[in-house]
C-alpha atoms as a PDB file:
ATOM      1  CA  UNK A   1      48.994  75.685 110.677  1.00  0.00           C
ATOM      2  CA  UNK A   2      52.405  75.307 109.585  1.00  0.00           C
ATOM      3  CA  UNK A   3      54.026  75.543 106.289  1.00  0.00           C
ATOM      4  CA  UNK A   4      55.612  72.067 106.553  1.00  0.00           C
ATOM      5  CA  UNK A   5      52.310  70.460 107.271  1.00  0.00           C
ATOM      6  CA  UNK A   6      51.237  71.827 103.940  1.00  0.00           C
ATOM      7  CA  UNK A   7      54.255  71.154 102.194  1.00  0.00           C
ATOM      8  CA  UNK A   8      54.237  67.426 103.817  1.00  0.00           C
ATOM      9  CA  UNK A   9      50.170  66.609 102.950  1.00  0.00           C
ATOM     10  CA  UNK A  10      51.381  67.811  99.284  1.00  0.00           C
ATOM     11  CA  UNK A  11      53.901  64.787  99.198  1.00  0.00           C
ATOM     12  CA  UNK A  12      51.464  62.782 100.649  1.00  0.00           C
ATOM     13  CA  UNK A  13      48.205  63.188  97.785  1.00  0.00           C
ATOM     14  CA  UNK A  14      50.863  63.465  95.159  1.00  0.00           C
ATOM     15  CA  UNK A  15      52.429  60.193  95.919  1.00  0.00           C
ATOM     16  CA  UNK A  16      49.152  58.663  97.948  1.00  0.00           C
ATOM     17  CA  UNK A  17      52.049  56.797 100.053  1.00  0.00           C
ATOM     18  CA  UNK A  18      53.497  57.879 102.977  1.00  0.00           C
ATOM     19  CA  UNK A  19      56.665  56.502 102.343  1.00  0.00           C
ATOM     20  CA  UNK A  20      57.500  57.762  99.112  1.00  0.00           C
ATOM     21  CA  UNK A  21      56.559  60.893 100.742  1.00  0.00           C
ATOM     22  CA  UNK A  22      58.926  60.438 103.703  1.00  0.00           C
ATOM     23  CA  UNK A  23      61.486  59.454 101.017  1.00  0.00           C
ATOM     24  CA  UNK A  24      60.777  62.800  98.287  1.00  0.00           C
ATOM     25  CA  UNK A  25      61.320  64.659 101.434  1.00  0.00           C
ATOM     26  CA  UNK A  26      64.773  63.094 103.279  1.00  0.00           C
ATOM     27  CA  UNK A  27      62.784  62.469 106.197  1.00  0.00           C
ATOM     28  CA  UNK A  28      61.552  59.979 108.047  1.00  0.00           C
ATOM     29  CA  UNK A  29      57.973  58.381 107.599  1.00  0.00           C
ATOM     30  CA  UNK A  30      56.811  59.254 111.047  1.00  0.00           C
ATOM     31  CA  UNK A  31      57.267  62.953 111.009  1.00  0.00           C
ATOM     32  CA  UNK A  32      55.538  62.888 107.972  1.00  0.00           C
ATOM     33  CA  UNK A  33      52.689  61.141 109.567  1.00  0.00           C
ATOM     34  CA  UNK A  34      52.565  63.018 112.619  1.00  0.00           C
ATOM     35  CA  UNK A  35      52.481  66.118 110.575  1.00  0.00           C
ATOM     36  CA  UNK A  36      49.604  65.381 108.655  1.00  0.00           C
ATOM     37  CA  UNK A  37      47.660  64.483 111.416  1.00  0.00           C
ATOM     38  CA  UNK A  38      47.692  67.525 113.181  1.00  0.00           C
ATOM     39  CA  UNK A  39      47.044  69.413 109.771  1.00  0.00           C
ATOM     40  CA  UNK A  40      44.307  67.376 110.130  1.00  0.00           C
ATOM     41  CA  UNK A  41      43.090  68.066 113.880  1.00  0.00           C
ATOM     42  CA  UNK A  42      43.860  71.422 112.908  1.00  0.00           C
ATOM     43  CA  UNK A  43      41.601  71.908 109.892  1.00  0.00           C
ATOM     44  CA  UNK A  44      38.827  69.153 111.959  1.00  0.00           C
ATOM     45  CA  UNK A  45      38.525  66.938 108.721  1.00  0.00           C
ATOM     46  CA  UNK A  46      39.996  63.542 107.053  1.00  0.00           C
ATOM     47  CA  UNK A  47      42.256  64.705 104.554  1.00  0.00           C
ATOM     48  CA  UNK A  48      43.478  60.761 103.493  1.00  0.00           C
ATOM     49  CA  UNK A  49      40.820  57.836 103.215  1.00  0.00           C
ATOM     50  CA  UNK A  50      43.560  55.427 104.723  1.00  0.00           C
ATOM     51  CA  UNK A  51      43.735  51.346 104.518  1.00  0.00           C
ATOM     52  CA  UNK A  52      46.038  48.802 104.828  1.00  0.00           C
ATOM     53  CA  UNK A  53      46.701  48.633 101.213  1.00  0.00           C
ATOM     54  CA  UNK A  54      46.106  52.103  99.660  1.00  0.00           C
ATOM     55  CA  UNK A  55      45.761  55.914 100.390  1.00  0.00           C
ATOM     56  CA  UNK A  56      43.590  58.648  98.981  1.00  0.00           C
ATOM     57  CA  UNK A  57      42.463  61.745  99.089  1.00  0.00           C
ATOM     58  CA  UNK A  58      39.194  62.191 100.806  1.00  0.00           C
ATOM     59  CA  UNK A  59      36.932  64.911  99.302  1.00  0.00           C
ATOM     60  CA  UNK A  60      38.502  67.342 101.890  1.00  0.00           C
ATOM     61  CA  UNK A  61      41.769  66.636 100.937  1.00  0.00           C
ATOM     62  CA  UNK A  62      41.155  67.198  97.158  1.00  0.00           C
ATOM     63  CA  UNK A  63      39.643  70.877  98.114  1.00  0.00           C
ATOM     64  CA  UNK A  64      42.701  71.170  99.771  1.00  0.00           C
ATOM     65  CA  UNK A  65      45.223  70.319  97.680  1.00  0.00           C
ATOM     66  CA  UNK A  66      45.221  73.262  95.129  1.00  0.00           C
ATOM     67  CA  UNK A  67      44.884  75.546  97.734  1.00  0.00           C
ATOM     68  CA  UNK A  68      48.137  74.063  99.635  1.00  0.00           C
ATOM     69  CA  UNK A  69      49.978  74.358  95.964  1.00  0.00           C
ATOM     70  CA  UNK A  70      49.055  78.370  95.906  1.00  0.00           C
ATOM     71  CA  UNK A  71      50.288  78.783  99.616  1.00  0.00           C
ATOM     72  CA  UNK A  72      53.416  77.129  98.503  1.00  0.00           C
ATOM     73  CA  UNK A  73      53.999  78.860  95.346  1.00  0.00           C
ATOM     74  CA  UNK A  74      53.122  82.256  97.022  1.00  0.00           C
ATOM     75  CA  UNK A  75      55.699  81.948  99.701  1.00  0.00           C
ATOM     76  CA  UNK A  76      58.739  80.760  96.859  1.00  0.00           C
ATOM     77  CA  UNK A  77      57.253  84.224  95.092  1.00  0.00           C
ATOM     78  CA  UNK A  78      57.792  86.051  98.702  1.00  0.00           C
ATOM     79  CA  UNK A  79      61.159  84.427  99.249  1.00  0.00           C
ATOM     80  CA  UNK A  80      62.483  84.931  95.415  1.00  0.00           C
ATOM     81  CA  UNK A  81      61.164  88.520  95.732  1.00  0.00           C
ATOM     82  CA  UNK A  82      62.951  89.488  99.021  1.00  0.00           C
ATOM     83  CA  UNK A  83      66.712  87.561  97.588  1.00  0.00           C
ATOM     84  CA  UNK A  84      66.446  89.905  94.840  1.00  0.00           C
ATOM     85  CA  UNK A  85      66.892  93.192  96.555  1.00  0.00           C
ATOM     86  CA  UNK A  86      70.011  91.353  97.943  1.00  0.00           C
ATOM     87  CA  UNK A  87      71.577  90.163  94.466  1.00  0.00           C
ATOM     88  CA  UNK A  88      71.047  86.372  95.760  1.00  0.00           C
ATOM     89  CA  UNK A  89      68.284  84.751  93.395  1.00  0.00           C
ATOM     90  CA  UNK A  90      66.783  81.550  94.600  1.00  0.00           C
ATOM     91  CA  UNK A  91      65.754  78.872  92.724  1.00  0.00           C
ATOM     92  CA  UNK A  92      63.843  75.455  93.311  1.00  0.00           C
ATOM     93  CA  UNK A  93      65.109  72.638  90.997  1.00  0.00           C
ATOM     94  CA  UNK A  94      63.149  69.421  90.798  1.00  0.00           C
ATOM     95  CA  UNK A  95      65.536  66.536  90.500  1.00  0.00           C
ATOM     96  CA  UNK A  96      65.537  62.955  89.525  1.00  0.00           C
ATOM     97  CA  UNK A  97      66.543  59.755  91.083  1.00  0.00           C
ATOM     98  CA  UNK A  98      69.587  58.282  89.234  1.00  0.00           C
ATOM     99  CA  UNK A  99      71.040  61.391  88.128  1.00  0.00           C
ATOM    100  CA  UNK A 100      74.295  61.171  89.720  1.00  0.00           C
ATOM    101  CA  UNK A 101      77.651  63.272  89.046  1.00  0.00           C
ATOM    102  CA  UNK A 102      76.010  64.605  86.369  1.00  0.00           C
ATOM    103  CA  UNK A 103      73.490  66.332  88.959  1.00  0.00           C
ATOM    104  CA  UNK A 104      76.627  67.508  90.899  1.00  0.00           C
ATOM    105  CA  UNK A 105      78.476  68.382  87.507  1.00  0.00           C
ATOM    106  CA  UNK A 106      75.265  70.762  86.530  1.00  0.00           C
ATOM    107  CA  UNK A 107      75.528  72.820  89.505  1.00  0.00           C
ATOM    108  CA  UNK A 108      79.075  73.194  89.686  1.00  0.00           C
ATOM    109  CA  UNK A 109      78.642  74.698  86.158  1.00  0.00           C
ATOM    110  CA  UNK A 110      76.147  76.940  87.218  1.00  0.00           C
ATOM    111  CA  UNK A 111      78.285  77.945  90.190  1.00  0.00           C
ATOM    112  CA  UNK A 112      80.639  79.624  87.657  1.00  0.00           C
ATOM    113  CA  UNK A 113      77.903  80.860  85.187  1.00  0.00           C
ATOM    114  CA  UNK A 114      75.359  82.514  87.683  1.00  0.00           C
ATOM    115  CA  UNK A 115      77.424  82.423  90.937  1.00  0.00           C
ATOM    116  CA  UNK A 116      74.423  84.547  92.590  1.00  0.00           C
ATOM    117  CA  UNK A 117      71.525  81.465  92.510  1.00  0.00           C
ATOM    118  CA  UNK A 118      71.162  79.323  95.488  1.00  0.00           C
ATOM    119  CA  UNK A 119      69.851  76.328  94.069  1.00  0.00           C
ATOM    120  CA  UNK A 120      67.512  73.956  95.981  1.00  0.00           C
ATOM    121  CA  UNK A 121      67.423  70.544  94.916  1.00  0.00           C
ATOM    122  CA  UNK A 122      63.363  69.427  95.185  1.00  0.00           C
ATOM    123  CA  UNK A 123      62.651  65.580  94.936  1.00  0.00           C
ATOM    124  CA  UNK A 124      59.732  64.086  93.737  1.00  0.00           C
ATOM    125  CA  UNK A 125      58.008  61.717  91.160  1.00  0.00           C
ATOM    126  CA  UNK A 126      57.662  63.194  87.924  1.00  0.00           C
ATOM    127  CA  UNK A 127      53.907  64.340  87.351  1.00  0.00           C
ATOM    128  CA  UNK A 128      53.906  65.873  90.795  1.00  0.00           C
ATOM    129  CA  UNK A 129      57.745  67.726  89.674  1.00  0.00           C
ATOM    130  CA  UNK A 130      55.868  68.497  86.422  1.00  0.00           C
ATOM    131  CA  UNK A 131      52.903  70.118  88.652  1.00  0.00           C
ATOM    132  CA  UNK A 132      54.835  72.226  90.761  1.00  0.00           C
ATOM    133  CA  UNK A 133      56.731  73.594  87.809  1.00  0.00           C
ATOM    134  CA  UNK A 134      53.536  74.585  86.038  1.00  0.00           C
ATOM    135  CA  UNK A 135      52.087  76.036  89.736  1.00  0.00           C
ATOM    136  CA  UNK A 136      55.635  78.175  90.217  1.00  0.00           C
ATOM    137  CA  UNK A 137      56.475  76.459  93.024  1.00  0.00           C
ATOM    138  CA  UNK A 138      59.583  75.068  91.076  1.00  0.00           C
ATOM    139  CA  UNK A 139      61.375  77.040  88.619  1.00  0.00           C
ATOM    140  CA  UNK A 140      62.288  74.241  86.712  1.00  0.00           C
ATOM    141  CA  UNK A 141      62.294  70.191  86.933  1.00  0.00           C
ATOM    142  CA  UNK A 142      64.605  67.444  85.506  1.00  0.00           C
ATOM    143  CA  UNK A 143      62.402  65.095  83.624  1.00  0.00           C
ATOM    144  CA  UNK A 144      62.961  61.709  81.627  1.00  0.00           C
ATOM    145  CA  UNK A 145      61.023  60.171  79.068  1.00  0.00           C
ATOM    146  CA  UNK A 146      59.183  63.360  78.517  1.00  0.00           C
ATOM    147  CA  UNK A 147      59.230  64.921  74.878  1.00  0.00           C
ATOM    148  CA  UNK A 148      56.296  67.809  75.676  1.00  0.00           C
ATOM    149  CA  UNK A 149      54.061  68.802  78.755  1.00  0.00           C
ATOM    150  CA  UNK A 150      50.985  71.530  78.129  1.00  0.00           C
ATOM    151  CA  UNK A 151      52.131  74.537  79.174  1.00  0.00           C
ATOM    152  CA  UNK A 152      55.640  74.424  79.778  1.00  0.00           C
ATOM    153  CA  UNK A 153      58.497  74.223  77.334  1.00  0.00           C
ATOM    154  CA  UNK A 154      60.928  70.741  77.267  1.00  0.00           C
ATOM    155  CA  UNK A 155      64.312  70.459  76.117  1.00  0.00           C
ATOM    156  CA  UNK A 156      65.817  67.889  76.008  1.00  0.00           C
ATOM    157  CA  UNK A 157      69.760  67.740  77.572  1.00  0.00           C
ATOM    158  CA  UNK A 158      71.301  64.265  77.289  1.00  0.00           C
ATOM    159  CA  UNK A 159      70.850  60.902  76.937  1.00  0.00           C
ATOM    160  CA  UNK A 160      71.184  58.196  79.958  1.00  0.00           C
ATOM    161  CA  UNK A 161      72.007  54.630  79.261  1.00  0.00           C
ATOM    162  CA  UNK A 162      71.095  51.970  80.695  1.00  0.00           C
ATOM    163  CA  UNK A 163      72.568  48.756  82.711  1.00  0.00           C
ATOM    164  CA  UNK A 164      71.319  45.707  83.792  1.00  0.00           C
ATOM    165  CA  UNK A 165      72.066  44.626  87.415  1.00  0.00           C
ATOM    166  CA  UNK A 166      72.028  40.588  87.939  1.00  0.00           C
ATOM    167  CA  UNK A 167      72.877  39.035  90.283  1.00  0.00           C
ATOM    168  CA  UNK A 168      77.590  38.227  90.929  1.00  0.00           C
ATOM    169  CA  UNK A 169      77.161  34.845  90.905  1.00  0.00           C
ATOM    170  CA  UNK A 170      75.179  34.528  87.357  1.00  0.00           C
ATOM    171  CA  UNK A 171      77.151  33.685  84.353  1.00  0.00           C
ATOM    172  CA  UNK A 172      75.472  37.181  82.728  1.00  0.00           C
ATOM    173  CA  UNK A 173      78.266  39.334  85.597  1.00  0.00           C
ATOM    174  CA  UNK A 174      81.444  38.525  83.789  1.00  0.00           C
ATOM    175  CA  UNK A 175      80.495  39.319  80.493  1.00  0.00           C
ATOM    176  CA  UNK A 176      81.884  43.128  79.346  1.00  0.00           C
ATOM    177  CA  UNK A 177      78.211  43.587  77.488  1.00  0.00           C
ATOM    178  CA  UNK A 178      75.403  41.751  77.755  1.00  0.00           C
ATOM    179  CA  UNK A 179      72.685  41.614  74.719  1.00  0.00           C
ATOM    180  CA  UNK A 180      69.177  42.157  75.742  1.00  0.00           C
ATOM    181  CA  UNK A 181      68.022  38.803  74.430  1.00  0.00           C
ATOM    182  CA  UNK A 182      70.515  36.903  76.550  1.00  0.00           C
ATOM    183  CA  UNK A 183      68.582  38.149  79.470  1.00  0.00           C
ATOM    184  CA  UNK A 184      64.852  36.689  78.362  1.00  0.00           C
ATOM    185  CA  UNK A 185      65.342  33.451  80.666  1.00  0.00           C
ATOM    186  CA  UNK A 186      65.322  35.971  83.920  1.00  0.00           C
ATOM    187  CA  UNK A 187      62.677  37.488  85.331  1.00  0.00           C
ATOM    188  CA  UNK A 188      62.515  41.094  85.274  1.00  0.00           C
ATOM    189  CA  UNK A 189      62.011  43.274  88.892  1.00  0.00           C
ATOM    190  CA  UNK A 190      60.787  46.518  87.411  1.00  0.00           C
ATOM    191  CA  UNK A 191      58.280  49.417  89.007  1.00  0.00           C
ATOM    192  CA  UNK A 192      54.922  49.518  88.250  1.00  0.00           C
ATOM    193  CA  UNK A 193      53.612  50.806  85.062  1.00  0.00           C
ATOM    194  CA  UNK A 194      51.830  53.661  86.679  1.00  0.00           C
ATOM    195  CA  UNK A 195      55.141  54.654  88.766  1.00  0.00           C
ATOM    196  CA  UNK A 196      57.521  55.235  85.658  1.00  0.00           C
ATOM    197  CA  UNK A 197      55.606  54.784  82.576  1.00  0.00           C
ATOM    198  CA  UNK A 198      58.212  55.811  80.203  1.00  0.00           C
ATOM    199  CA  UNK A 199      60.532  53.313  81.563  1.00  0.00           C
ATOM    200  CA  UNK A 200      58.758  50.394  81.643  1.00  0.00           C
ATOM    201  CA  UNK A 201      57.298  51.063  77.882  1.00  0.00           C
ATOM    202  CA  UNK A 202      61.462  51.486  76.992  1.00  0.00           C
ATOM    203  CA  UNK A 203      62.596  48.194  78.798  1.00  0.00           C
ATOM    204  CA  UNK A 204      59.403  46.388  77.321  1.00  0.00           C
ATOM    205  CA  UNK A 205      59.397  47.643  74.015  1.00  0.00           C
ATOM    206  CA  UNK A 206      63.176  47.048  73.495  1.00  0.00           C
ATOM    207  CA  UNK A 207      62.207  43.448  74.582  1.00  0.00           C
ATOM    208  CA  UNK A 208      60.159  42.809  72.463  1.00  0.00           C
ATOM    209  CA  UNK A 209      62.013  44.073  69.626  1.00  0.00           C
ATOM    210  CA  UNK A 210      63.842  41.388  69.984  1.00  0.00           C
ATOM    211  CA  UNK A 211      61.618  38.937  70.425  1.00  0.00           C
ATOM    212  CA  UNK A 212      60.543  37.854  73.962  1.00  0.00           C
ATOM    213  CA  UNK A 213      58.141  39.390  76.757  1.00  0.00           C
ATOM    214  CA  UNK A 214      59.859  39.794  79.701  1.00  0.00           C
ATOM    215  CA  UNK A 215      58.748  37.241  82.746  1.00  0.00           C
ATOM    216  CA  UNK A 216      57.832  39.866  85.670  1.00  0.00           C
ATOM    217  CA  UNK A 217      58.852  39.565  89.018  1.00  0.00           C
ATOM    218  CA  UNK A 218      57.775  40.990  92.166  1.00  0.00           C
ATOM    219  CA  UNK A 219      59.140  44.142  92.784  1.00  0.00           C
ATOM    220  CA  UNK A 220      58.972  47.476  94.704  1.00  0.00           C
ATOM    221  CA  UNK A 221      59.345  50.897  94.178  1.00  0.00           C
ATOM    222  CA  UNK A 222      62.230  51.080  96.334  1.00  0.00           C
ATOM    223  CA  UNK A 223      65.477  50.658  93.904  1.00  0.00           C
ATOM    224  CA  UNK A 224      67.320  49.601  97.038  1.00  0.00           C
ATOM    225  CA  UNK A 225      64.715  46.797  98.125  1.00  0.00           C
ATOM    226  CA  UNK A 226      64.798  45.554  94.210  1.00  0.00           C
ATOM    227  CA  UNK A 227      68.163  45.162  93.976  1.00  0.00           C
ATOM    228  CA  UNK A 228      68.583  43.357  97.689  1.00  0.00           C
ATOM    229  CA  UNK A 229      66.028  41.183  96.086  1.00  0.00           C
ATOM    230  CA  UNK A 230      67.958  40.585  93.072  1.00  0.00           C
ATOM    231  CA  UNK A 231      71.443  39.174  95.228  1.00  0.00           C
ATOM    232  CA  UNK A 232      68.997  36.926  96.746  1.00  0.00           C
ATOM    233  CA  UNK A 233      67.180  34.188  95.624  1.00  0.00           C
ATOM    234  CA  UNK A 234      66.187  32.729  92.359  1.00  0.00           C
ATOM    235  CA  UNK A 235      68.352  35.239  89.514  1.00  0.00           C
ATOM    236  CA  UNK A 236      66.664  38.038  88.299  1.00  0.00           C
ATOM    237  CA  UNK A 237      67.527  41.636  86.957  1.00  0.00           C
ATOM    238  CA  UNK A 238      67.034  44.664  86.698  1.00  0.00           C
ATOM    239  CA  UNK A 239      67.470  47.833  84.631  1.00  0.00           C
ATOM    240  CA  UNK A 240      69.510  50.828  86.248  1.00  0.00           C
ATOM    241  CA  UNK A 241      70.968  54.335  85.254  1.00  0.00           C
ATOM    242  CA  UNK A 242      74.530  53.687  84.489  1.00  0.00           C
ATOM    243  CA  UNK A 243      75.209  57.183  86.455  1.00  0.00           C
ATOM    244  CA  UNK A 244      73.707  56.272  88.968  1.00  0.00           C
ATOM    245  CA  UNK A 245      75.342  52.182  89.005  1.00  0.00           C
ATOM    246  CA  UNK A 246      78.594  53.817  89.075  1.00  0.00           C
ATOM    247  CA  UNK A 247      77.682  55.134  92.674  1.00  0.00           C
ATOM    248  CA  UNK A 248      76.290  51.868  94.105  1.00  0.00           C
ATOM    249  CA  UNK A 249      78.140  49.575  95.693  1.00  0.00           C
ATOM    250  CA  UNK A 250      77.134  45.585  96.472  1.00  0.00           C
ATOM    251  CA  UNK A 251      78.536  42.979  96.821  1.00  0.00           C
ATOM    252  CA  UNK A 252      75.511  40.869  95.266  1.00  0.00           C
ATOM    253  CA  UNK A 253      74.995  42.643  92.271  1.00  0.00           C
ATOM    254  CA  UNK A 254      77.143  43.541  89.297  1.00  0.00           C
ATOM    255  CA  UNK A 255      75.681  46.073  86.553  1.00  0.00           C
ATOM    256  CA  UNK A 256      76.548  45.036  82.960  1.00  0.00           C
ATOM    257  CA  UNK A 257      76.235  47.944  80.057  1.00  0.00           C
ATOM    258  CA  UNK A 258      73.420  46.193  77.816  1.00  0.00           C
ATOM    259  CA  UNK A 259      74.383  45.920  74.109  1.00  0.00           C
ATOM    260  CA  UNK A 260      72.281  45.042  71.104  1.00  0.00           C
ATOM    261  CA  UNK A 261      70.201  47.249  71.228  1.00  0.00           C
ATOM    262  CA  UNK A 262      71.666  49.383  73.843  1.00  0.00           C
ATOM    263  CA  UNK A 263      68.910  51.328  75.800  1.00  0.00           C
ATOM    264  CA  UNK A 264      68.900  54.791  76.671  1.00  0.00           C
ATOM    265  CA  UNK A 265      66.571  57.508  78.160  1.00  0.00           C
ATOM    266  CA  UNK A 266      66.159  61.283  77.293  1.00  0.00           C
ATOM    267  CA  UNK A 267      67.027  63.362  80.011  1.00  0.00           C
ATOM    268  CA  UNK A 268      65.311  66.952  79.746  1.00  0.00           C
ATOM    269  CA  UNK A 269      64.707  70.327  81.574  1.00  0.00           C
ATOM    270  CA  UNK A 270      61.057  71.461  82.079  1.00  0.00           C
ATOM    271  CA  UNK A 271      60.260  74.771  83.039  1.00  0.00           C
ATOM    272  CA  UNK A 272      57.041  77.858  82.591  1.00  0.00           C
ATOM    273  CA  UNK A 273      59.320  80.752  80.897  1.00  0.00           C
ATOM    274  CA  UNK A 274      62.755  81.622  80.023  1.00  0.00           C
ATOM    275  CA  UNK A 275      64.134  83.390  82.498  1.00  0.00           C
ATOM    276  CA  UNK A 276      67.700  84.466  83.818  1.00  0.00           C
ATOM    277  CA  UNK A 277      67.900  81.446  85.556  1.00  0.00           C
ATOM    278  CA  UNK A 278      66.345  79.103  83.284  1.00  0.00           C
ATOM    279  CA  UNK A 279      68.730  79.796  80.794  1.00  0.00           C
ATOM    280  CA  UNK A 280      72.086  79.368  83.087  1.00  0.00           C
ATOM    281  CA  UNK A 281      70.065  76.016  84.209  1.00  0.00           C
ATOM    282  CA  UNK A 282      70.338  74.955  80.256  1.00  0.00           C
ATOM    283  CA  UNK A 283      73.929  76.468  79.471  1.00  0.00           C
ATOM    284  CA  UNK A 284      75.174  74.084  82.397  1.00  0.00           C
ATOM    285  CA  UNK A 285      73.388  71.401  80.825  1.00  0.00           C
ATOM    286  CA  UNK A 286      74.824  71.759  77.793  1.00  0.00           C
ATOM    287  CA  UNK A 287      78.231  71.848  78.965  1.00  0.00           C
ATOM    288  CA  UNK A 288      77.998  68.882  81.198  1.00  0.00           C
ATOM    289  CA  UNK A 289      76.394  66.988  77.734  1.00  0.00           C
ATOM    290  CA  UNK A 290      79.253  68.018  75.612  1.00  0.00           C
ATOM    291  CA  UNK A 291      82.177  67.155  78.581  1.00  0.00           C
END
């Protein structure tokens, strides 16, 4: 048994999709596969009831899962143990899609502050970034839309507005700022409810405040297959980080700042304790919120 066959199954239950998995760990979908299938010769059980559709976690699986976590978290003890008698201090940051230069910003900061962490950037969705934190497998996790979590402390950073991405050719691309309610006639390509709860309920909510119920269209949880869909086709749109518009490029899709009610999205640091670390993690923070 390997440690990346643990670490890879973990991906796996706490996504229940193999390519969001693949994706959380900047690899590709077959490794991950092929991985979990020997874990699974290995251990002579099913860990994933598999179908076309969906994935779960067979009963196996879901016996296995905690024990995987403790593994993981015992080794990131080991390792953080063994860099201290060195002077190096390791830590494991969970990140968040769409965080941009300010993600780059943050740990050139802490490269001045605490030039002795090696920081390790750790993808993943946000309950399983908020599970790894509590299990001490992460020493701390970017979160958004998340104002307290049982057991671990929150504080919020900064704020991140909000763009909408349409499609060039719509009349809504050469305006400077669009209002919400000028985008009711287009249907809206958002994730799924359960993927990103706090950002759907800000997108609808702010619709409705002013006055219409978005028309939904299909949509993935891929940003990069939503907004291919969006240059397509029939308009529709989109909501993106504006840090992270600035760093895509098409030629299909402009991103408009939305106006009227603008819409923006807390941005905070999770983590167990205060620590050393913790608090050089929130110092850099603060002085990329203030820049």
């Amino acid at each position: 048994m390997e440690l990346r066959q643990l670490e890879y199954f973990i991906a796996v239950a706490e996504t229940l999709h193999f390519g969001r998995a693949a994706e959380s760990l900047h690899i590709g979908q077959p490794a991950v596969s092929q991985q979990v299938s020997r874990l699974e010769r290995e251990l002579g059980v099913t860990l994933f009831d598999r179908s076309r559709r969906t994935v779960r976690l067979s009963p196996a699986g879901a016996r296995l899962l905690p024990h995987a976590r403790g593994v993981l978290a015992a080794v990131e003890r080991t390792r953080a143990a063994v860099s201290t008698t060195s002077g190096r201090v390791r830590v494991r940051l969970g990140t968040s899609s769409g965080l941009g230069a300010r993600l780059e910003r943050v740990l050139d900061e802490l490269g001045v502050l605490a030039p002795h962490l090696d920081v390790e950037l750790v993808g993943a969705s946000t309950r399983p970034r908020l599970d790894r934190v509590r299990g001490g497998s992460l020493e701390a996790a970017f979160v958004r839309g998340v104002h307290s979590v049982r057991g671990l402390r929150v504080v919020q950073v900064w704020e991140d507005a909000l763009v909408a991405a349409v499609p060039v050719t719509h009349d809504l691309a050469d305006l400077t700022e669009v209002p919400l309610g000028r985008l009711s006639g287009l249907p809206l390509r958002l994730v799924s409810r359960r993927e990103n709860e706090p950002l759907v309920d800000l997108v609808t909510d702010a619709c409705a405040a002013v006055g219409f119920e978005p028309l939904r269209a299909t949509a993935t949880s891929s940003l990069q297959d939503i907004l291919a869909a969006i240059g397509t086709g029939a308009p529709t749109w989109t909501v993106v980080y504006a840090a992270q518009a600035s760093r895509l490029r098409s030629s299909r899709v402009a991103f408009v700042p939305i106006g009227t009610p603008r819409l923006t999205m807390p941005t905070a640091l999770a983590f167990a304790a205060q620590s050393p670390a913790t608090e050089a993690l929130l110092e850099a923070c603060r002085l990329v919120a203030n820049d």
